[in-house]
PDB file of N, CA and C in Angstrom:
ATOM      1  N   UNK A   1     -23.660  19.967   5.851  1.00  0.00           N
ATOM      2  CA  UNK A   1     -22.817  19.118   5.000  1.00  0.00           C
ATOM      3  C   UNK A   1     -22.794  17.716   5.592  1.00  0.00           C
ATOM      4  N   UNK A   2     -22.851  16.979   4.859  1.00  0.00           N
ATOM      5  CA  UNK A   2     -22.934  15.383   5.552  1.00  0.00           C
ATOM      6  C   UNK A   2     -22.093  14.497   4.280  1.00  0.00           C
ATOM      7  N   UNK A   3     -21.294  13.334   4.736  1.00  0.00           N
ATOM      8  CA  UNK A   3     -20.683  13.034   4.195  1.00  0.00           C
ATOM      9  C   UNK A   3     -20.712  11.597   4.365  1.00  0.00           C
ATOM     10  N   UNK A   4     -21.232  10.701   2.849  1.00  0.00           N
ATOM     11  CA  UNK A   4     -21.062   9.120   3.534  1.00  0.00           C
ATOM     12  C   UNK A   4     -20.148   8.680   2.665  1.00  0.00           C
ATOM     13  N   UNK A   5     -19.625   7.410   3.189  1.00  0.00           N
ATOM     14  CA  UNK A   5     -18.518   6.337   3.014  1.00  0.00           C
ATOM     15  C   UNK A   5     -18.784   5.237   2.392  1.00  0.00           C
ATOM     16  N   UNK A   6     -18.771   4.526   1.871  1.00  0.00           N
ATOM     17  CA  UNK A   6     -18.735   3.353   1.147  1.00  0.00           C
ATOM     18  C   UNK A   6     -17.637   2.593   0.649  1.00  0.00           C
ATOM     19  N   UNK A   7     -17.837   1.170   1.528  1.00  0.00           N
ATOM     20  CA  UNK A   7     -16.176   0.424   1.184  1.00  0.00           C
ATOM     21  C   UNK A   7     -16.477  -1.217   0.932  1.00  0.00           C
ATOM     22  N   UNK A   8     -15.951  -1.250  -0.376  1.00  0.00           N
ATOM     23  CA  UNK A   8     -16.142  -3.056  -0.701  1.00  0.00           C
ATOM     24  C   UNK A   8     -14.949  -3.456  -0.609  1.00  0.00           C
ATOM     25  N   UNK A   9     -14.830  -4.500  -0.455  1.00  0.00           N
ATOM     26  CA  UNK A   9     -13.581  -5.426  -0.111  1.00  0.00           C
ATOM     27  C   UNK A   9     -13.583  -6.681  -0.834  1.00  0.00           C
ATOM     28  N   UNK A  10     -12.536  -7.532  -1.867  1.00  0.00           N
ATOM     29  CA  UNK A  10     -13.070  -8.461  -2.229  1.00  0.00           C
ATOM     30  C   UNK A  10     -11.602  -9.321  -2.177  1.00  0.00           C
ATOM     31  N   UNK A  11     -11.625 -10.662  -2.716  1.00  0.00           N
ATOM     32  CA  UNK A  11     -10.118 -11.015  -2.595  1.00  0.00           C
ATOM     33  C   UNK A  11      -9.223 -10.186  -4.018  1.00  0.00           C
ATOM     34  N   UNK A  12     -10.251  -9.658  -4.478  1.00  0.00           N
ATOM     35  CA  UNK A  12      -9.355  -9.392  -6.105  1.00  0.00           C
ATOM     36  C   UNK A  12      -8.842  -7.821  -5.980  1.00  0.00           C
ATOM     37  N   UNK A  13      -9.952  -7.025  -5.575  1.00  0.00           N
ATOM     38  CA  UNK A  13      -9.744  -5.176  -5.595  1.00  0.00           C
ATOM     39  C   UNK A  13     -10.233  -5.056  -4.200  1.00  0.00           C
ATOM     40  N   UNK A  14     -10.066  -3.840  -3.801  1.00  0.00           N
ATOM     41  CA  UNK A  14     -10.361  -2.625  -2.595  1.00  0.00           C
ATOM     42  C   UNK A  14     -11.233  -1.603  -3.149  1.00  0.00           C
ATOM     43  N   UNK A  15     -12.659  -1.391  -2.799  1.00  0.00           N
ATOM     44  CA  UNK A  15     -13.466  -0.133  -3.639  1.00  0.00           C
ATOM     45  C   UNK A  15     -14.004   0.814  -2.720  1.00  0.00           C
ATOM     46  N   UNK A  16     -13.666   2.278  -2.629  1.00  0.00           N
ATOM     47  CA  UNK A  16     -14.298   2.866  -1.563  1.00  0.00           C
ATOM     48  C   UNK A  16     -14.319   3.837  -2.191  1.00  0.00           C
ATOM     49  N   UNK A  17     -16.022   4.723  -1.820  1.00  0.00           N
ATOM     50  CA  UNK A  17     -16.175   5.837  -2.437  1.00  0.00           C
ATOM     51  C   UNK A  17     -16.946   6.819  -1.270  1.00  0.00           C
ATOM     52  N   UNK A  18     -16.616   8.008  -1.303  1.00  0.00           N
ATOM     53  CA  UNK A  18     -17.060   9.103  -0.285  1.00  0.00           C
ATOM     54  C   UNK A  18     -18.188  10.091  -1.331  1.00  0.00           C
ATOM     55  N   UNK A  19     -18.925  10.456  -0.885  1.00  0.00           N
ATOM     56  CA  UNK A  19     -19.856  11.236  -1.189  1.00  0.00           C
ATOM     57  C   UNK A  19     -19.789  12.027  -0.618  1.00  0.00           C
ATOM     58  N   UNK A  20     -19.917  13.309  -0.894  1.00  0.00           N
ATOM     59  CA  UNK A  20     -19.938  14.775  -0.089  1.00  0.00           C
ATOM     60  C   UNK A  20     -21.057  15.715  -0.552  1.00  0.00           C
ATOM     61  N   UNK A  21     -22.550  15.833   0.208  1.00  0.00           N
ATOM     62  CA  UNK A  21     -23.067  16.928  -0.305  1.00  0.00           C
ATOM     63  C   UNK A  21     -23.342  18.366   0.138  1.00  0.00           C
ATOM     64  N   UNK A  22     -22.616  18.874  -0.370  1.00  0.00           N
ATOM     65  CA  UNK A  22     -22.425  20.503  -0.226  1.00  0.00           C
ATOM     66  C   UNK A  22     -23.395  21.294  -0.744  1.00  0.00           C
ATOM     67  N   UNK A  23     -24.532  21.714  -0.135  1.00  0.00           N
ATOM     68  CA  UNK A  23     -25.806  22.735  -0.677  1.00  0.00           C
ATOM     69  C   UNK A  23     -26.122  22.008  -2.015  1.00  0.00           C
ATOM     70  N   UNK A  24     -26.507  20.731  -1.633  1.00  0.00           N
ATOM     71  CA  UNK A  24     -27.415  20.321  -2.837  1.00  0.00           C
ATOM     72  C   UNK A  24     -26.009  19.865  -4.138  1.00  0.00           C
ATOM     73  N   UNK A  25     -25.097  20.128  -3.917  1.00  0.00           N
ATOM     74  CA  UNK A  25     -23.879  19.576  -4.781  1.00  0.00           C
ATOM     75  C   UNK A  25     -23.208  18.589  -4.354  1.00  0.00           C
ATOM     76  N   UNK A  26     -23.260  17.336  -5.529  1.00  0.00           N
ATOM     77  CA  UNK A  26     -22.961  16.037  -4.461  1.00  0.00           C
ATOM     78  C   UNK A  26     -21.248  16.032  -5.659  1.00  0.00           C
ATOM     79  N   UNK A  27     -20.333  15.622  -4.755  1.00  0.00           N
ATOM     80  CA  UNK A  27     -19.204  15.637  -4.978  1.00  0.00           C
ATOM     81  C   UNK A  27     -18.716  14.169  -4.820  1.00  0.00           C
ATOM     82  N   UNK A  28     -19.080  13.050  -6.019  1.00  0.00           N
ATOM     83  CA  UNK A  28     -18.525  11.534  -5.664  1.00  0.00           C
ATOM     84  C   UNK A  28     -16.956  10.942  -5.910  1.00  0.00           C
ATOM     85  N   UNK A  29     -16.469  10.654  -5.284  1.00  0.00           N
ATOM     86  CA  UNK A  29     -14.842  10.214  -5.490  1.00  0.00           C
ATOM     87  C   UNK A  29     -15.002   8.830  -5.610  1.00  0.00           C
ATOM     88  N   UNK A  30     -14.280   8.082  -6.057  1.00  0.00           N
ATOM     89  CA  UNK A  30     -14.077   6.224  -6.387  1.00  0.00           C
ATOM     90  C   UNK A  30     -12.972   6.251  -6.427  1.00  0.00           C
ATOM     91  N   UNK A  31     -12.821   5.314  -5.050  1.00  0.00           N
ATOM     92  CA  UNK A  31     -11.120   4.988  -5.452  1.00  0.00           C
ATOM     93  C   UNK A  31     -11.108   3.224  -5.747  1.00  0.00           C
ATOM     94  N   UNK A  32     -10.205   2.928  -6.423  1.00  0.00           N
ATOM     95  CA  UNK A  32     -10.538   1.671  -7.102  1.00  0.00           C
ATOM     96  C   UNK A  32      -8.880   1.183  -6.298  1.00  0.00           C
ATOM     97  N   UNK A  33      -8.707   0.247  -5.707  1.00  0.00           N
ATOM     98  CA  UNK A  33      -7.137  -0.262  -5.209  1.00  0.00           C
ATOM     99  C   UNK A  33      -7.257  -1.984  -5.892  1.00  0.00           C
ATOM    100  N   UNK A  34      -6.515  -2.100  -6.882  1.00  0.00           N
ATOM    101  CA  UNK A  34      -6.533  -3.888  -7.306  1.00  0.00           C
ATOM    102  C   UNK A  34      -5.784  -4.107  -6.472  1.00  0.00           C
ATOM    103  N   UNK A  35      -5.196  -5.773  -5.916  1.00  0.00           N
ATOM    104  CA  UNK A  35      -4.645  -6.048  -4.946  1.00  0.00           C
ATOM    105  C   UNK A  35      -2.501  -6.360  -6.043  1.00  0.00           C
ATOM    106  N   UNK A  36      -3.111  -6.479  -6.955  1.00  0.00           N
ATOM    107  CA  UNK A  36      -1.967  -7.099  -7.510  1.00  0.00           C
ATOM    108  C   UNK A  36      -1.205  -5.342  -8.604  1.00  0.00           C
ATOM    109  N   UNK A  37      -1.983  -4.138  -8.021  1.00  0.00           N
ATOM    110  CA  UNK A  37      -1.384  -3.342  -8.413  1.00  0.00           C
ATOM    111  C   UNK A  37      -1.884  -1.979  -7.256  1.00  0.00           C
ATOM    112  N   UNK A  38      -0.924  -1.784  -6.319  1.00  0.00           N
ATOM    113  CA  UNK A  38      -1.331  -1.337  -4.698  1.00  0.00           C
ATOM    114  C   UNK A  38      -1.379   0.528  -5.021  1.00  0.00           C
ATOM    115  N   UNK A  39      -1.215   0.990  -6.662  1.00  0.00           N
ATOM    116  CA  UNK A  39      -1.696   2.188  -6.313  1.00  0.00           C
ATOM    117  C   UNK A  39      -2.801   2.803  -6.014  1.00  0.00           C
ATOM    118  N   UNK A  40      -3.053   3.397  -5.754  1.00  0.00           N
ATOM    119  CA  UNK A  40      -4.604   3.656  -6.140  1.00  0.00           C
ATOM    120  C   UNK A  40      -5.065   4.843  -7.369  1.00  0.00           C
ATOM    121  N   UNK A  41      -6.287   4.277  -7.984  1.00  0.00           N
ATOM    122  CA  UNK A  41      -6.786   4.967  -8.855  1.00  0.00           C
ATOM    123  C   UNK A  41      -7.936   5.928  -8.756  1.00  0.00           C
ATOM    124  N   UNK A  42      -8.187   6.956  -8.639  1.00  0.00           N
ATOM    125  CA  UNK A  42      -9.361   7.831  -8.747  1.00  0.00           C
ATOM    126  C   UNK A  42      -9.864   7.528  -9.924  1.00  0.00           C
ATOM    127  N   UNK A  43     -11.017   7.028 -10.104  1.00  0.00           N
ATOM    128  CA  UNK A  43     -11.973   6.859 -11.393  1.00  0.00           C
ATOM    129  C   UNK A  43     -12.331   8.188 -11.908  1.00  0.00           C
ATOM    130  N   UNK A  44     -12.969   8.748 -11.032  1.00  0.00           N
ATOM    131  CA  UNK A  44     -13.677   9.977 -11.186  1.00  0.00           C
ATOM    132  C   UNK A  44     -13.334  11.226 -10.593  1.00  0.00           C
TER     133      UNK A  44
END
């Protein structure tokens, strides 16, 4: 199992997404954080 990270940063949003692949099953999460609304959103 191996698992990568991915994180953008900008002055406007926060974007970070994890990938997880489990026996050939890739499992992608997106979390989307705007700065002027601090919840965070799962896209997917």
């Amino acid at each position: 199992m191996t698992e990568s990270f991915f994180k953008v940063v900008t002055n406007d949003y926060d974007m970070a997404a994890t990938v997880n692949d489990i026996s050939n099953n890739y499992n992608v999460r997106i979390y989307f954080d705007l700065h002027n609304d601090r919840r965070n959103q799962i896209l997917l």
